[in-house]
PDB file of N, CA and C in Angstrom:
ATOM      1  N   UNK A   1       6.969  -9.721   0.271  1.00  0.00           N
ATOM      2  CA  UNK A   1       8.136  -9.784  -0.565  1.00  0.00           C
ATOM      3  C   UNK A   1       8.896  -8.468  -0.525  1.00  0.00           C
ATOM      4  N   UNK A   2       8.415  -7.410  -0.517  1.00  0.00           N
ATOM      5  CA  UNK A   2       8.678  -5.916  -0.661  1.00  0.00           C
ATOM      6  C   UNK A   2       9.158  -5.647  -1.908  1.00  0.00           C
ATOM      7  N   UNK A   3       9.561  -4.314  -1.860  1.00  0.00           N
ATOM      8  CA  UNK A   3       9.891  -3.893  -3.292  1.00  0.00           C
ATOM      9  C   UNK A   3      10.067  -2.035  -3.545  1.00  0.00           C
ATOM     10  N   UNK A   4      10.844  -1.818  -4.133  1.00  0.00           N
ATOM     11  CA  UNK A   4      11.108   0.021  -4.389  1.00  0.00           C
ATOM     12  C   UNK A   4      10.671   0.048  -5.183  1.00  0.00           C
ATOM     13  N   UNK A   5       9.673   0.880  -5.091  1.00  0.00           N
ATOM     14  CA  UNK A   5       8.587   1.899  -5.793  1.00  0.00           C
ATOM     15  C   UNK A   5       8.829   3.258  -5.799  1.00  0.00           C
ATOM     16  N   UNK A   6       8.860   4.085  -6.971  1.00  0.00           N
ATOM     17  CA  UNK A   6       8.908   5.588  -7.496  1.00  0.00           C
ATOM     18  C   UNK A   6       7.506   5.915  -6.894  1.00  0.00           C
ATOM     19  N   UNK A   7       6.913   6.631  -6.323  1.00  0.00           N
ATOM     20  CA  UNK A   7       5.785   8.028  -6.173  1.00  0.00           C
ATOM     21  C   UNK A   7       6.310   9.057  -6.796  1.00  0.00           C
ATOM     22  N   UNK A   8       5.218   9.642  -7.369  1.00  0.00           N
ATOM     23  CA  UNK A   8       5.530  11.109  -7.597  1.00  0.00           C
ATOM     24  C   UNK A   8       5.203  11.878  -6.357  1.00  0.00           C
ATOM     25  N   UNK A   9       6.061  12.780  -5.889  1.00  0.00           N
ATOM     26  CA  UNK A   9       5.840  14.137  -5.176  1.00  0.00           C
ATOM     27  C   UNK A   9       5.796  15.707  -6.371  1.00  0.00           C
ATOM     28  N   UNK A  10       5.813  16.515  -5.265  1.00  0.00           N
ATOM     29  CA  UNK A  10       5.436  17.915  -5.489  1.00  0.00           C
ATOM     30  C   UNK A  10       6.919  18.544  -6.476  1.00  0.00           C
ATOM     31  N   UNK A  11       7.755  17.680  -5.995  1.00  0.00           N
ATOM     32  CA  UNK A  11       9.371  17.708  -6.339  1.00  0.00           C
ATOM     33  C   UNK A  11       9.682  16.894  -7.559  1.00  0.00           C
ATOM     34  N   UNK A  12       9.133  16.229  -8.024  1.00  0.00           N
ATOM     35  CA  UNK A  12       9.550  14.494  -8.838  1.00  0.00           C
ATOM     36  C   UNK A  12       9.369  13.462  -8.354  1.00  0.00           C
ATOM     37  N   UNK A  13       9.732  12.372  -8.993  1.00  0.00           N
ATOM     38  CA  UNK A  13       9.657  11.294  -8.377  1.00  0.00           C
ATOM     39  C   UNK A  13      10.025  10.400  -7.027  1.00  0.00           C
ATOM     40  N   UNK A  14      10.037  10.261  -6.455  1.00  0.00           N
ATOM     41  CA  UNK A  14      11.045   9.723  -4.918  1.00  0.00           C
ATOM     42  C   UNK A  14      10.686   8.202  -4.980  1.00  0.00           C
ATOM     43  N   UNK A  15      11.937   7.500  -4.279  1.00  0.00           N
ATOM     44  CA  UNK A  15      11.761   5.818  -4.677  1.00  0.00           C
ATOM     45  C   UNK A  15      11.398   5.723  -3.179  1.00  0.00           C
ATOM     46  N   UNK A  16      10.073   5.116  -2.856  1.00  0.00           N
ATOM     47  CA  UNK A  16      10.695   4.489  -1.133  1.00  0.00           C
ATOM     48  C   UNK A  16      10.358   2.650  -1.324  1.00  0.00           C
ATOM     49  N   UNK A  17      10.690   2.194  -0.005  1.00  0.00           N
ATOM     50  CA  UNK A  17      10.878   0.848   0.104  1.00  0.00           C
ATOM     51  C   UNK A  17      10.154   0.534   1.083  1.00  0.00           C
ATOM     52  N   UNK A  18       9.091  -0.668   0.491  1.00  0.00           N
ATOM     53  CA  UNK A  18       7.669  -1.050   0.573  1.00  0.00           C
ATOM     54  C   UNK A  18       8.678  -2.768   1.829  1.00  0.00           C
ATOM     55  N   UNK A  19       8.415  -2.492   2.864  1.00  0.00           N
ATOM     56  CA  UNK A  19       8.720  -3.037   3.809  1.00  0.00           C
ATOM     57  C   UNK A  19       8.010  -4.879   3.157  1.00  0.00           C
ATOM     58  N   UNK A  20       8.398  -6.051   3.503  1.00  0.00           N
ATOM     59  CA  UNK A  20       8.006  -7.498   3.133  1.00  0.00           C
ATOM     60  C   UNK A  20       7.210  -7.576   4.060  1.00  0.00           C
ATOM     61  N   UNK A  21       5.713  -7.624   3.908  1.00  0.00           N
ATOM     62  CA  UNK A  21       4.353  -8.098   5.100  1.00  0.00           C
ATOM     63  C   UNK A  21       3.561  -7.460   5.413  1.00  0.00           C
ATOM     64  N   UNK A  22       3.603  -5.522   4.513  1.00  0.00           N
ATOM     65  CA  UNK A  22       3.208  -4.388   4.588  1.00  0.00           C
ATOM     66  C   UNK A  22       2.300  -5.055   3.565  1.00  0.00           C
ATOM     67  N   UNK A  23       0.802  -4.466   4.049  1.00  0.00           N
ATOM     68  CA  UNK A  23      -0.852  -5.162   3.853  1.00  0.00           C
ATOM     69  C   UNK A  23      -1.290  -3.847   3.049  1.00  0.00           C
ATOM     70  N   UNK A  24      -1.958  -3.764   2.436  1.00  0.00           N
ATOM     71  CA  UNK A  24      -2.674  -2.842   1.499  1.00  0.00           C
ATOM     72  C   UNK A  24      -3.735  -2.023   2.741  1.00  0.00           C
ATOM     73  N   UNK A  25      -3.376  -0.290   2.272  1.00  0.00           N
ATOM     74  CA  UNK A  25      -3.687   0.600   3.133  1.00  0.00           C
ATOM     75  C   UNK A  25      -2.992   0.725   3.943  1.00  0.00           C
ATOM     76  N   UNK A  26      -1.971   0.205   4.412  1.00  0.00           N
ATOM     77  CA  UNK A  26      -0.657   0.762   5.097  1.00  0.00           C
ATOM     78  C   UNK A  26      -0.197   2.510   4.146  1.00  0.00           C
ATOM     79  N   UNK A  27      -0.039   3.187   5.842  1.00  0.00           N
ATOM     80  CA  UNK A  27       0.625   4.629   5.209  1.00  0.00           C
ATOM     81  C   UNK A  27       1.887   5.202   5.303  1.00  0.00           C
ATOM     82  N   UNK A  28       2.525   5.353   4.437  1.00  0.00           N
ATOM     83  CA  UNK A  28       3.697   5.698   4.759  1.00  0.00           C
ATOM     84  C   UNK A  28       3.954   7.266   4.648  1.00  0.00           C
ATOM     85  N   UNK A  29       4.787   7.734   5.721  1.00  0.00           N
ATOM     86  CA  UNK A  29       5.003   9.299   5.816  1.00  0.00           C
ATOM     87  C   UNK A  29       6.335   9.533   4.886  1.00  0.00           C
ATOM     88  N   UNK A  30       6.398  10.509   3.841  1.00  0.00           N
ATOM     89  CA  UNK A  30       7.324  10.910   3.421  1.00  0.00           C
ATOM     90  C   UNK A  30       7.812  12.377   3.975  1.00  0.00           C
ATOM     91  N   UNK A  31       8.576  12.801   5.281  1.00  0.00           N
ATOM     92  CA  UNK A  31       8.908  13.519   5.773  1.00  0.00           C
ATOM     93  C   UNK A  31       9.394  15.185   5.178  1.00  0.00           C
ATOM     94  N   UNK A  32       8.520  15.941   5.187  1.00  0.00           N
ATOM     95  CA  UNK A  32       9.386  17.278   4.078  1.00  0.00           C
ATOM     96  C   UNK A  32       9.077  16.506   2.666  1.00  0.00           C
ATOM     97  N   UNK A  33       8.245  16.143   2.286  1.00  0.00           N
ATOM     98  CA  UNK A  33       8.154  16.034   0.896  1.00  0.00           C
ATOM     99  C   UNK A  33       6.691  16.309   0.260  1.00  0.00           C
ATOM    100  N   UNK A  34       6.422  17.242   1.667  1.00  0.00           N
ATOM    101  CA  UNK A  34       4.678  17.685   0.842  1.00  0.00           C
ATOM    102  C   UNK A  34       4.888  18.992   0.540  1.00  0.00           C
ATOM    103  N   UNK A  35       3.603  19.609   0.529  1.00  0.00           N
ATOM    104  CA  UNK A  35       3.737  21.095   0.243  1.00  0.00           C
ATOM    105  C   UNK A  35       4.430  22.082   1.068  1.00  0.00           C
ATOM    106  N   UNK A  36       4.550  23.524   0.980  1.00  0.00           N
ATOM    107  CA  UNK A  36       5.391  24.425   1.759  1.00  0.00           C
ATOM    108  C   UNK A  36       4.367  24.827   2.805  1.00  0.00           C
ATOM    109  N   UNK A  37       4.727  25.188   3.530  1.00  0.00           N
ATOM    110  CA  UNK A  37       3.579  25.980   4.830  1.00  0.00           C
ATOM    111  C   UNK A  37       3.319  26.987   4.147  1.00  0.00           C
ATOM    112  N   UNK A  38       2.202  27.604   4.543  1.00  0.00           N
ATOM    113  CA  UNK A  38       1.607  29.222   4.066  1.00  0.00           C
ATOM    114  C   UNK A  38       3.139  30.299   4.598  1.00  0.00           C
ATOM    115  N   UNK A  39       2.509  30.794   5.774  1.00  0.00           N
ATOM    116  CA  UNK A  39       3.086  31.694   6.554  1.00  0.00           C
ATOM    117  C   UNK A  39       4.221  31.446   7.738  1.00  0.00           C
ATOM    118  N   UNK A  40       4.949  30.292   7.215  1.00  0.00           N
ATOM    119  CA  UNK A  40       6.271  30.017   7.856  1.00  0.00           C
ATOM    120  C   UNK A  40       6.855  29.091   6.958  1.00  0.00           C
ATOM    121  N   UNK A  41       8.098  28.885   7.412  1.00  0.00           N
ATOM    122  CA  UNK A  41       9.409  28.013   6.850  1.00  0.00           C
ATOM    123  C   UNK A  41       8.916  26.281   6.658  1.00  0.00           C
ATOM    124  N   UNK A  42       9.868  25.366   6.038  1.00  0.00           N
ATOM    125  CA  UNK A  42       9.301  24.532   6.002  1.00  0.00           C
ATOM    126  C   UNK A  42       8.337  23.723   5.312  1.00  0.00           C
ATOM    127  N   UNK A  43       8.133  22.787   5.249  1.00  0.00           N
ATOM    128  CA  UNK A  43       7.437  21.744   4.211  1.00  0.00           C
ATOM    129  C   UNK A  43       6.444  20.863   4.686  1.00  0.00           C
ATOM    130  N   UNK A  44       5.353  20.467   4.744  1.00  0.00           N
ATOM    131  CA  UNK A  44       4.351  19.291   5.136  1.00  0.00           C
ATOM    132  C   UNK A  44       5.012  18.205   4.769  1.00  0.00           C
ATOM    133  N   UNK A  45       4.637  17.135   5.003  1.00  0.00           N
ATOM    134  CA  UNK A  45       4.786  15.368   4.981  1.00  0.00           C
ATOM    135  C   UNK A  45       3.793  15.332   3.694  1.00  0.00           C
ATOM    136  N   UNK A  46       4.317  14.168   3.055  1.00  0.00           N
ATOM    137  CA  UNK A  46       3.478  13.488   1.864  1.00  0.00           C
ATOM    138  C   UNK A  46       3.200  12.281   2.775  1.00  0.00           C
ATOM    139  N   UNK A  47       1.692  12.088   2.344  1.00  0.00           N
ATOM    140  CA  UNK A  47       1.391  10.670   3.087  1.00  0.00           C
ATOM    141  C   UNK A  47       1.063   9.303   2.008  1.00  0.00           C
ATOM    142  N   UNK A  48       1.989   8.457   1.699  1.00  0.00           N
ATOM    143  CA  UNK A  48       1.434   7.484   0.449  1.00  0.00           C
ATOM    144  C   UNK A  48       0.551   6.246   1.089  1.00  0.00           C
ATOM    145  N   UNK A  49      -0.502   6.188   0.342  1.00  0.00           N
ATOM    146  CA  UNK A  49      -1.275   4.328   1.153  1.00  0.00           C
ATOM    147  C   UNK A  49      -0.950   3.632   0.287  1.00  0.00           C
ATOM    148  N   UNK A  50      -0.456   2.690   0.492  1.00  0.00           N
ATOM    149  CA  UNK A  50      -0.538   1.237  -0.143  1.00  0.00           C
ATOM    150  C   UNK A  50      -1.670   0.724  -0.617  1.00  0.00           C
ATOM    151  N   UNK A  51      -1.868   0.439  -1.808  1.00  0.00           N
ATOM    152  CA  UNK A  51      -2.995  -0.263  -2.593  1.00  0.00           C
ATOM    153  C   UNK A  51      -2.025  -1.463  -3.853  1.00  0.00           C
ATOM    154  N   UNK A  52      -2.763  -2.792  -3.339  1.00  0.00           N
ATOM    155  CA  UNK A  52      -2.751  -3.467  -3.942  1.00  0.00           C
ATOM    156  C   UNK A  52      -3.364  -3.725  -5.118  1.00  0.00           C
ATOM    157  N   UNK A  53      -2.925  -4.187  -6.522  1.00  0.00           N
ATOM    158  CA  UNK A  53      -3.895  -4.677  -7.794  1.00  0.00           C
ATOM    159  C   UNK A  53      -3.940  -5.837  -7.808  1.00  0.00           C
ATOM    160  N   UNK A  54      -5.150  -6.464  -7.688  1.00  0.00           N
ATOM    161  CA  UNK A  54      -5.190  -7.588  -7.882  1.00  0.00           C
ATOM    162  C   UNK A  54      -5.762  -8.196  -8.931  1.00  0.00           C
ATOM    163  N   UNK A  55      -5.208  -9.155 -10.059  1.00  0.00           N
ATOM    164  CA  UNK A  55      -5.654  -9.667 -11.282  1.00  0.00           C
ATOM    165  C   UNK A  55      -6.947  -9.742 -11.586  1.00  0.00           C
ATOM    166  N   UNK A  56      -7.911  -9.969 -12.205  1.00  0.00           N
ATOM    167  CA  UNK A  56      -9.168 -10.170 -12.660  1.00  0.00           C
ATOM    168  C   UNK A  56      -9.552 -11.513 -13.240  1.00  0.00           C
ATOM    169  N   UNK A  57      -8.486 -11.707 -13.975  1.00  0.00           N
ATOM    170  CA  UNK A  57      -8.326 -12.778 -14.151  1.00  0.00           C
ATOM    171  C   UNK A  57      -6.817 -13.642 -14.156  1.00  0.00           C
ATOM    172  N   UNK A  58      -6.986 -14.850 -14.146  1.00  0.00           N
ATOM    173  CA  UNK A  58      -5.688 -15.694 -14.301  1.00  0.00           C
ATOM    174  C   UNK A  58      -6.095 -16.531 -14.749  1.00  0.00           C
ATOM    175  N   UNK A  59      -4.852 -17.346 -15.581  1.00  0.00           N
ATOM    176  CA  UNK A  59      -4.842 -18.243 -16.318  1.00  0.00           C
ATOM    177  C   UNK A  59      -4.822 -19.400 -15.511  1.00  0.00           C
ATOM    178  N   UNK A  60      -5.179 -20.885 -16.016  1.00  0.00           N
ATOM    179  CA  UNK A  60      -4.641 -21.790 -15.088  1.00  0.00           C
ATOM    180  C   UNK A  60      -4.004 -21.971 -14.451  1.00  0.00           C
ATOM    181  N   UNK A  61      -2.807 -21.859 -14.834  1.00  0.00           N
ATOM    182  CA  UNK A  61      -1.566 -21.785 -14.312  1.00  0.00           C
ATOM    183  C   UNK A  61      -1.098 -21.086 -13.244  1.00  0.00           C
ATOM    184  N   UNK A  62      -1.573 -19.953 -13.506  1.00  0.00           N
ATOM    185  CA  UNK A  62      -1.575 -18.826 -12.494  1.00  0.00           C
ATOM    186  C   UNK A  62      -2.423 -19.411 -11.208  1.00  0.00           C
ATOM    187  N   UNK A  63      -3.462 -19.602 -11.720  1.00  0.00           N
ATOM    188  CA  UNK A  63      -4.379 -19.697 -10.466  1.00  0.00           C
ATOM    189  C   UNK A  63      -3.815 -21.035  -9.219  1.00  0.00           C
ATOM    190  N   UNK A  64      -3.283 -22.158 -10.602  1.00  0.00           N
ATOM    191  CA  UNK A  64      -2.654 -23.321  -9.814  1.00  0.00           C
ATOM    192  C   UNK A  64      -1.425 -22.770  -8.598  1.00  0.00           C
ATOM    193  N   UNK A  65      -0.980 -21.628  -9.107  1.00  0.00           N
ATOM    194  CA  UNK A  65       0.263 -21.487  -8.127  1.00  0.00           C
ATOM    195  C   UNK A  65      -0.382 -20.790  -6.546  1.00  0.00           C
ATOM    196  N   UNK A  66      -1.215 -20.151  -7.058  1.00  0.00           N
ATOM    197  CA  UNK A  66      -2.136 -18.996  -6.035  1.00  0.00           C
ATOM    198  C   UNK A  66      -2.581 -20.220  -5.500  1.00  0.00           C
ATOM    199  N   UNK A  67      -3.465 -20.938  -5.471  1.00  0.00           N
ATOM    200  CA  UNK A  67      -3.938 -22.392  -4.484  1.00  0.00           C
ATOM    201  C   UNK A  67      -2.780 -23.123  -4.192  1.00  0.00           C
ATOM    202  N   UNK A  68      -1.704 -23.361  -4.433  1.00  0.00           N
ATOM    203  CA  UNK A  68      -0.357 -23.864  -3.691  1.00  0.00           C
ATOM    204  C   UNK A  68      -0.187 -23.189  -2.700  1.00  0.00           C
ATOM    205  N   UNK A  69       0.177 -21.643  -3.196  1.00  0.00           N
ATOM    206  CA  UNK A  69       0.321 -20.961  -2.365  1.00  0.00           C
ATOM    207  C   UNK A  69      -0.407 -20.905  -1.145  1.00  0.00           C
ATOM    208  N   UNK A  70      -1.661 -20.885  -0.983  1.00  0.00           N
ATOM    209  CA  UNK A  70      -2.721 -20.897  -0.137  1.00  0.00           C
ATOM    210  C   UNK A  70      -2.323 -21.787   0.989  1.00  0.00           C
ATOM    211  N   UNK A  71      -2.215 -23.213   0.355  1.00  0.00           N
ATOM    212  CA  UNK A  71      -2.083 -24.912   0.740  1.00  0.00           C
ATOM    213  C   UNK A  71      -1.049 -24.475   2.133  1.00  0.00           C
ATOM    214  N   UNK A  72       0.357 -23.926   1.667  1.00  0.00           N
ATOM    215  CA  UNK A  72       1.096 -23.637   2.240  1.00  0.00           C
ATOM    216  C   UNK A  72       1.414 -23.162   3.077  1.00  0.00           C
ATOM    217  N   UNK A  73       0.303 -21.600   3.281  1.00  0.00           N
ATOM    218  CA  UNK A  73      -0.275 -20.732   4.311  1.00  0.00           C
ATOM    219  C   UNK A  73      -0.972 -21.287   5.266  1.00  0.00           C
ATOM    220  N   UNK A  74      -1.315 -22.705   5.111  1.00  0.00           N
ATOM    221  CA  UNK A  74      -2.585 -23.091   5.894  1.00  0.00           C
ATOM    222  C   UNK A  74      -4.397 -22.347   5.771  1.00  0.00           C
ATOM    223  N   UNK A  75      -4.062 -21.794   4.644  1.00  0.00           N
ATOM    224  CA  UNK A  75      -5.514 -20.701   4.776  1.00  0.00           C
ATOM    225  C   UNK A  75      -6.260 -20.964   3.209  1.00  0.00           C
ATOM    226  N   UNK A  76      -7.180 -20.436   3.037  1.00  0.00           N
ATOM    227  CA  UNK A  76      -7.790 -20.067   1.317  1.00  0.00           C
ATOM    228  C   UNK A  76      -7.586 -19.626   0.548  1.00  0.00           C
ATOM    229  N   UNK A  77      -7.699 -19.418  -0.492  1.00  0.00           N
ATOM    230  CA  UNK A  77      -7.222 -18.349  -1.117  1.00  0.00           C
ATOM    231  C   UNK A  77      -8.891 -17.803  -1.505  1.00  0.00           C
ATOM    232  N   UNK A  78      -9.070 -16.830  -0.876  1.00  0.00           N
ATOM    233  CA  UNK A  78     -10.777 -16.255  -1.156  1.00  0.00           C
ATOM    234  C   UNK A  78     -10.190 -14.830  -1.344  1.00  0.00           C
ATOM    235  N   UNK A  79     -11.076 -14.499  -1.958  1.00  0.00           N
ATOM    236  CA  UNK A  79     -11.289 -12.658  -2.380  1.00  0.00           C
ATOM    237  C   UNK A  79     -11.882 -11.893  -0.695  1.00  0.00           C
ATOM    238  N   UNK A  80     -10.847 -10.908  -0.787  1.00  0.00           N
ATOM    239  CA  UNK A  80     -11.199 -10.443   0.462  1.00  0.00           C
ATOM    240  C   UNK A  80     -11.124  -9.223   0.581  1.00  0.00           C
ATOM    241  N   UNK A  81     -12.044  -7.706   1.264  1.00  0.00           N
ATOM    242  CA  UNK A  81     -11.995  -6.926   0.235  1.00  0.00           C
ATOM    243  C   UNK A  81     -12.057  -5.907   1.422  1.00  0.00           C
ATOM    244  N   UNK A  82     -11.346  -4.441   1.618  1.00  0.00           N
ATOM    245  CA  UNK A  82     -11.512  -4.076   2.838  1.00  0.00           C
ATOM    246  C   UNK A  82     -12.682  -2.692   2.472  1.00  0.00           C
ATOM    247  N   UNK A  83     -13.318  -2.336   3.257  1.00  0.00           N
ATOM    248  CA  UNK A  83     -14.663  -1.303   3.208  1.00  0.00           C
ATOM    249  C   UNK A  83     -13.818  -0.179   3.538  1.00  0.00           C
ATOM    250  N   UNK A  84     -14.601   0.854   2.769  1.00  0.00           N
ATOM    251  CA  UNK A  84     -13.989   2.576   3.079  1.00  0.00           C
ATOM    252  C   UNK A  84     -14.246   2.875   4.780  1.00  0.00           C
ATOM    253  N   UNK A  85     -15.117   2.580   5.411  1.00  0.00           N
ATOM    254  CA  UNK A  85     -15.164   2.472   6.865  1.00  0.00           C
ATOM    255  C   UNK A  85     -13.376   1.398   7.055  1.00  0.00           C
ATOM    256  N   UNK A  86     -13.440   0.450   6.955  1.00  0.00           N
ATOM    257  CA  UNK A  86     -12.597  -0.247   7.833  1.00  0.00           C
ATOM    258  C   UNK A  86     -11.092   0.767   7.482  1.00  0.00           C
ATOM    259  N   UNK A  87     -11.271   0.848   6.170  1.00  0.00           N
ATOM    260  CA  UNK A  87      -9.930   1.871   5.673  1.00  0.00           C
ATOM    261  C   UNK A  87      -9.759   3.241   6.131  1.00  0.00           C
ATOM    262  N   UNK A  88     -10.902   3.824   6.748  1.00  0.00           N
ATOM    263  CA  UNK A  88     -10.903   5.012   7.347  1.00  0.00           C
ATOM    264  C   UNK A  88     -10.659   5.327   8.744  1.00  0.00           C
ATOM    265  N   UNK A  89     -10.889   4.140   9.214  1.00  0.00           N
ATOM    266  CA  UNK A  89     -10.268   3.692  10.540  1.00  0.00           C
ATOM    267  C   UNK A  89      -9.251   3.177  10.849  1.00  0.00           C
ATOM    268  N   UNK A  90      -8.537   2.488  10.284  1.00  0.00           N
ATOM    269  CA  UNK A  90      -7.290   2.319   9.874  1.00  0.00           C
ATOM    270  C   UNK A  90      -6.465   3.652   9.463  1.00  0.00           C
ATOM    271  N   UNK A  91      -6.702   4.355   8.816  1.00  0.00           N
ATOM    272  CA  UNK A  91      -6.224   5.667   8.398  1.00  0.00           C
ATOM    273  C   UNK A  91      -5.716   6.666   9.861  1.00  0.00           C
ATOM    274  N   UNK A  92      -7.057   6.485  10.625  1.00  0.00           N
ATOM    275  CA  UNK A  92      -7.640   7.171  11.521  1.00  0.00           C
ATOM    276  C   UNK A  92      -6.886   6.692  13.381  1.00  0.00           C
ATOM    277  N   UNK A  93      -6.121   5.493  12.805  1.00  0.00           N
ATOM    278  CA  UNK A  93      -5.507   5.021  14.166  1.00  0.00           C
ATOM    279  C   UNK A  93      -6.641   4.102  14.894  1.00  0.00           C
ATOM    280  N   UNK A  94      -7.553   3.439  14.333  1.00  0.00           N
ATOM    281  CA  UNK A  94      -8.231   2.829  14.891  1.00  0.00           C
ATOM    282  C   UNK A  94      -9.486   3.035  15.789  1.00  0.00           C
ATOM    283  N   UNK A  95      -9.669   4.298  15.584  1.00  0.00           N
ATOM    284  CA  UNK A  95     -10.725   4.928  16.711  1.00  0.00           C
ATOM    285  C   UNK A  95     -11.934   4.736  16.225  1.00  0.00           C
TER     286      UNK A  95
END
């Protein structure tokens, strides 16, 4: 679906825009918006990951739309959960 989201940086807040199909643990580079270098000019990158919340619970209703939804996808709707390995490799470019 996507959506603009505020982060805080080192500076305030900055809005960026969460691309429609972007999966939880996706990283996005915020260019010049990290810290200053020691001993030269210039600024580091802020790096934000994407993390999803997902409900704990839902109401009927809720849940009825989430299994439509599913129906629609052709797929399940199951809890699916990614490991600090798979996320660290992912992080890591896949290596």
């Amino acid at each position: 679906m996507g959506a603009e989201v505020s982060v805080p940086t080192v500076d305030g807040e900055e809005k960026i825009k969460i691309q429609p199909g972007s999966q939880p643990g996706k990283m996005i580079r915020l260019k010049g918006k990290g810290v200053p270098h020691l001993r030269r000019n210039g600024r580091g990158d802020q790096l934000v990951i994407l993390s999803v919340e997902i409900p704990r619970s839902l109401s009927s209703e809720q849940r009825e739309i989430f299994e439509k939804l599913a129906e629609t996808m052709g797929t399940e709707a199951l809890p699916q959960e990614m490991s600090l390995i798979d996320r660290l490799k992912e992080l890591l470019g896949g290596l």
